[in-house]
C-alpha atoms as a PDB file:
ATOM      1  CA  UNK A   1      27.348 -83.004  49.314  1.00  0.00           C
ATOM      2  CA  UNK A   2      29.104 -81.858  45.952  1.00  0.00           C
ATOM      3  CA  UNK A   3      26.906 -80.912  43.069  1.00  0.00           C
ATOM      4  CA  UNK A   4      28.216 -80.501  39.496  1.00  0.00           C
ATOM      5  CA  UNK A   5      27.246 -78.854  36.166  1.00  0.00           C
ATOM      6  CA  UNK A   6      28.701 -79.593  33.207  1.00  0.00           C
ATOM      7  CA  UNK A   7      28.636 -77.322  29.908  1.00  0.00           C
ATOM      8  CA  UNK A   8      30.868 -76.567  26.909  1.00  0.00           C
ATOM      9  CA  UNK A   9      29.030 -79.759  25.044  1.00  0.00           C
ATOM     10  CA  UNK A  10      27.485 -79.347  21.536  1.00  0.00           C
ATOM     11  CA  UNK A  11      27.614 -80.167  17.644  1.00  0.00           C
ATOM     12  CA  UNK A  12      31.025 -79.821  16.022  1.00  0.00           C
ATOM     13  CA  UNK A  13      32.212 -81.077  12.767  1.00  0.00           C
ATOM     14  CA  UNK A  14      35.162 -83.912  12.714  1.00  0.00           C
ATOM     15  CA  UNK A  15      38.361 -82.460  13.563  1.00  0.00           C
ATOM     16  CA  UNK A  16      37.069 -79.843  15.771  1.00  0.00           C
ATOM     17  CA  UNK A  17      37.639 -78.736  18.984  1.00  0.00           C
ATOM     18  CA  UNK A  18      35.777 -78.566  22.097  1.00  0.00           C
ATOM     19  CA  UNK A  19      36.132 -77.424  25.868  1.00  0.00           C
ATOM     20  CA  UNK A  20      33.923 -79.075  28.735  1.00  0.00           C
ATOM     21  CA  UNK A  21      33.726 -77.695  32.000  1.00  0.00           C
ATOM     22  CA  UNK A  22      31.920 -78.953  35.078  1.00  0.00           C
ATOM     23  CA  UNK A  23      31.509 -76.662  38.144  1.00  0.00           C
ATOM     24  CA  UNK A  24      31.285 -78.245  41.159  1.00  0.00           C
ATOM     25  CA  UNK A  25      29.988 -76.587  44.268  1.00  0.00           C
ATOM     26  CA  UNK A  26      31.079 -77.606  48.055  1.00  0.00           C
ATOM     27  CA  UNK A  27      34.616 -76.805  49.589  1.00  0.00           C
ATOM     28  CA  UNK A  28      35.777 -80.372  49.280  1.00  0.00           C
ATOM     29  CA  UNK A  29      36.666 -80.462  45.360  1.00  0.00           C
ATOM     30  CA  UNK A  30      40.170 -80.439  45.673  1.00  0.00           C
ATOM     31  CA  UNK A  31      40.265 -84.068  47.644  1.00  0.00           C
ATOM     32  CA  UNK A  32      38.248 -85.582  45.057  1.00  0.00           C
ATOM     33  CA  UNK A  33      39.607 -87.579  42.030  1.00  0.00           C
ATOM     34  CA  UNK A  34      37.564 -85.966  39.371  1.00  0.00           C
ATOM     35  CA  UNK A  35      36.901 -87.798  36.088  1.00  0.00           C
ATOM     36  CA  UNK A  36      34.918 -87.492  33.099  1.00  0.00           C
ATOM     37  CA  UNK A  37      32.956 -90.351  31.569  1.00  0.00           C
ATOM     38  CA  UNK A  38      31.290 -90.750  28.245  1.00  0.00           C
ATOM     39  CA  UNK A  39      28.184 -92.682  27.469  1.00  0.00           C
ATOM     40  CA  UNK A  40      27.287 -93.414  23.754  1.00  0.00           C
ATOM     41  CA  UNK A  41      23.484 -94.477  22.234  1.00  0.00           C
ATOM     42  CA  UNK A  42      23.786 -98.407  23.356  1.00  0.00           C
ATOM     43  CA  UNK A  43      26.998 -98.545  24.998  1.00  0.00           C
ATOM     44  CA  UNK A  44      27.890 -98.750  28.350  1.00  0.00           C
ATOM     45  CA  UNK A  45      29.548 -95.622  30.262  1.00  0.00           C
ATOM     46  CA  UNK A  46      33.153 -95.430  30.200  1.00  0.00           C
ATOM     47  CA  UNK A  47      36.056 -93.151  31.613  1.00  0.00           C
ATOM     48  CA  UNK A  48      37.084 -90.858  29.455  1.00  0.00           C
ATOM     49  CA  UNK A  49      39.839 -89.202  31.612  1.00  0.00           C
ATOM     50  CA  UNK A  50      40.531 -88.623  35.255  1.00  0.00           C
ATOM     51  CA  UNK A  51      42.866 -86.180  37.296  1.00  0.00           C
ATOM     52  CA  UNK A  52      43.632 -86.849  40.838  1.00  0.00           C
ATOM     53  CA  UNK A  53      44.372 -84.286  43.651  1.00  0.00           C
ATOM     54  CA  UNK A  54      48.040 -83.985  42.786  1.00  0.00           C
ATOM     55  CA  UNK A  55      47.098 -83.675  39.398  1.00  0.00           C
ATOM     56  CA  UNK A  56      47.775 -87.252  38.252  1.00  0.00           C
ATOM     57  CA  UNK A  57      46.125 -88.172  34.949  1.00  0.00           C
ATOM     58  CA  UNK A  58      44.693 -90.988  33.192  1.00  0.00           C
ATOM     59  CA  UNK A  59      43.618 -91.569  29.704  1.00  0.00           C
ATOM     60  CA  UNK A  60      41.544 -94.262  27.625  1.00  0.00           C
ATOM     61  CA  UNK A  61      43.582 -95.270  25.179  1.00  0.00           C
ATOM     62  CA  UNK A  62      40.891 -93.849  22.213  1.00  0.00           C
ATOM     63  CA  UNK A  63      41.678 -90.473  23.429  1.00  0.00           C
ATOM     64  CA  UNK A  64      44.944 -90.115  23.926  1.00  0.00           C
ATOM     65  CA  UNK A  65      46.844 -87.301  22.412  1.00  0.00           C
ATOM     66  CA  UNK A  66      43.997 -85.556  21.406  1.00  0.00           C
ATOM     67  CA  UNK A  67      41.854 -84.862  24.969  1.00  0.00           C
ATOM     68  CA  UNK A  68      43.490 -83.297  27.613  1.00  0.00           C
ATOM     69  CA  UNK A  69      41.785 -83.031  31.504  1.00  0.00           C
ATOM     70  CA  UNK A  70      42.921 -80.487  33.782  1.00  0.00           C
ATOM     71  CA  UNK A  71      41.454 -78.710  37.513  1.00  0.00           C
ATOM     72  CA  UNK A  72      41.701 -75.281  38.558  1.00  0.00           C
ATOM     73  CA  UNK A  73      40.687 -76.233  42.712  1.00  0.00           C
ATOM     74  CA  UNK A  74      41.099 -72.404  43.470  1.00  0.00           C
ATOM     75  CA  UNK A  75      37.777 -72.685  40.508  1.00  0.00           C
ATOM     76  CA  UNK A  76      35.982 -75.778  41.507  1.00  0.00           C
ATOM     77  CA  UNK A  77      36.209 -76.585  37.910  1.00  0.00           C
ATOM     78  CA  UNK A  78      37.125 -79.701  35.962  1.00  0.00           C
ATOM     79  CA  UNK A  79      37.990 -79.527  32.071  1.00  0.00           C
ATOM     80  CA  UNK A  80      38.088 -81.200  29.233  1.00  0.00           C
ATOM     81  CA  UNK A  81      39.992 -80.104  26.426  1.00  0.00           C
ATOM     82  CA  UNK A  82      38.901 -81.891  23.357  1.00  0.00           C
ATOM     83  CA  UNK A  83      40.394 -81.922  19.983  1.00  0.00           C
ATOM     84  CA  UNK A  84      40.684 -84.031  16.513  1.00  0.00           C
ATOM     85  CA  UNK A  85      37.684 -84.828  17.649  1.00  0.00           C
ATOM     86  CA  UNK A  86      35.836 -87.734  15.798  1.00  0.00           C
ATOM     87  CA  UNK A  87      32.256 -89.191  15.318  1.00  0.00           C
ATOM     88  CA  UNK A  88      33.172 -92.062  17.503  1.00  0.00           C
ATOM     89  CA  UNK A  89      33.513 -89.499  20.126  1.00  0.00           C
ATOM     90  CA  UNK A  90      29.339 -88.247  20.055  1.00  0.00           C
ATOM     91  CA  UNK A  91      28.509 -89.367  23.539  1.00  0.00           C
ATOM     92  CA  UNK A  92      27.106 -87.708  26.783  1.00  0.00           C
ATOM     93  CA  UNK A  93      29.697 -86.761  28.714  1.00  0.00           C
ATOM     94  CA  UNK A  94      29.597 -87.292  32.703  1.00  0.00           C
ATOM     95  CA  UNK A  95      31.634 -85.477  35.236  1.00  0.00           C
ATOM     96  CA  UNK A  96      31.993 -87.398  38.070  1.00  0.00           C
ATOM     97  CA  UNK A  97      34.020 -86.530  41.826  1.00  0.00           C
ATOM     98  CA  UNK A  98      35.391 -89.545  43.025  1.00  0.00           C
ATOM     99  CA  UNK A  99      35.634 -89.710  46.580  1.00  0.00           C
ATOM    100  CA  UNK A 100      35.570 -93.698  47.307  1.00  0.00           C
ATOM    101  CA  UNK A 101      39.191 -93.828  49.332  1.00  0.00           C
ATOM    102  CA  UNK A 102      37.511 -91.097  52.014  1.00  0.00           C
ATOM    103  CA  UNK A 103      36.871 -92.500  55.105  1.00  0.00           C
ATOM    104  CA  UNK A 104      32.797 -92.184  54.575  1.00  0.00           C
ATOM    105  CA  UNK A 105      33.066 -93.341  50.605  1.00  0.00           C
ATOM    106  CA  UNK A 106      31.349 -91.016  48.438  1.00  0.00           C
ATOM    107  CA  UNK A 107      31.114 -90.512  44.573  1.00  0.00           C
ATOM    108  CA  UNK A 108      28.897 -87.603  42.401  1.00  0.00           C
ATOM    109  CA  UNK A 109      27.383 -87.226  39.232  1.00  0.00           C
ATOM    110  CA  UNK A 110      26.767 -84.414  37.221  1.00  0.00           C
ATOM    111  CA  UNK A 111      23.851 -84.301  34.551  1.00  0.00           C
ATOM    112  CA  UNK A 112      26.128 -84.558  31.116  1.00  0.00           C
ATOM    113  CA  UNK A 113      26.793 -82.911  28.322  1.00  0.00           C
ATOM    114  CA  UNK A 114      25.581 -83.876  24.848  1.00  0.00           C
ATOM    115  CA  UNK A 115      28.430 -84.234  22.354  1.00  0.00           C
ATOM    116  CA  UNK A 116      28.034 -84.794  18.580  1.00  0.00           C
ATOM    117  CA  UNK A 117      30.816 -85.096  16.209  1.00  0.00           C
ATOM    118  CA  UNK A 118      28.570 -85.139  12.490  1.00  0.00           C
ATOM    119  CA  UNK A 119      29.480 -83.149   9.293  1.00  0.00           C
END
């Protein structure tokens, strides 16, 4: 079982900067491909970024450039590293520990993060 907590969401004007983290608790964090997700008011959840064990990353194309994801395993913590940020980007952002390749598939959610990009 992995839990996570995400923090490091809140208001910030367009152009700013923000940092997400999401703790995750469990000894297992490092084998998991770790991802945040973003839902917006109406739209469906999408990936944001992901980072897999040997620190492979992927980016939607509407953030690239500007977000950057990262893990510190010796933490248990998964970043985001937001910036130019822009009021398409006010969502709730979703950590999530991807673990669907293990033999017993598995996948977590944390609770989100509230992100608003407003002037």
């Amino acid at each position: 079982q992995v839990q996570l907590v995400e923090s490091g969401g809140g208001l910030v004007q367009p152009g700013g900067s923000l940092r997400l983290s999401c703790a995750a608790s469990g000894s297992s964090f490092r084998f998991f491909v770790m991802g945040w997700y973003r839902q917006a008011p109406g739209k469906q959840r999408e990936l944001v970024a992901s980072i897999t064990s040997n620190l492979r990353t992927n980016y939607a194309d509407s953030v690239k450039g500007r977000f950057t994801i990262s893990r510190d395993d010796a933490k248990n913590t998964l970043y985001l590293q937001m910036n130019s940020l822009q009021p398409g980007d006010t969502a709730v952002y979703y950590c999530n520990a991807d673990g669907s390749t293990f033999i017993i598939p598995r996948s977590y959610w944390g609770q989100g993060t509230q992100v608003t990009v407003s002037s």
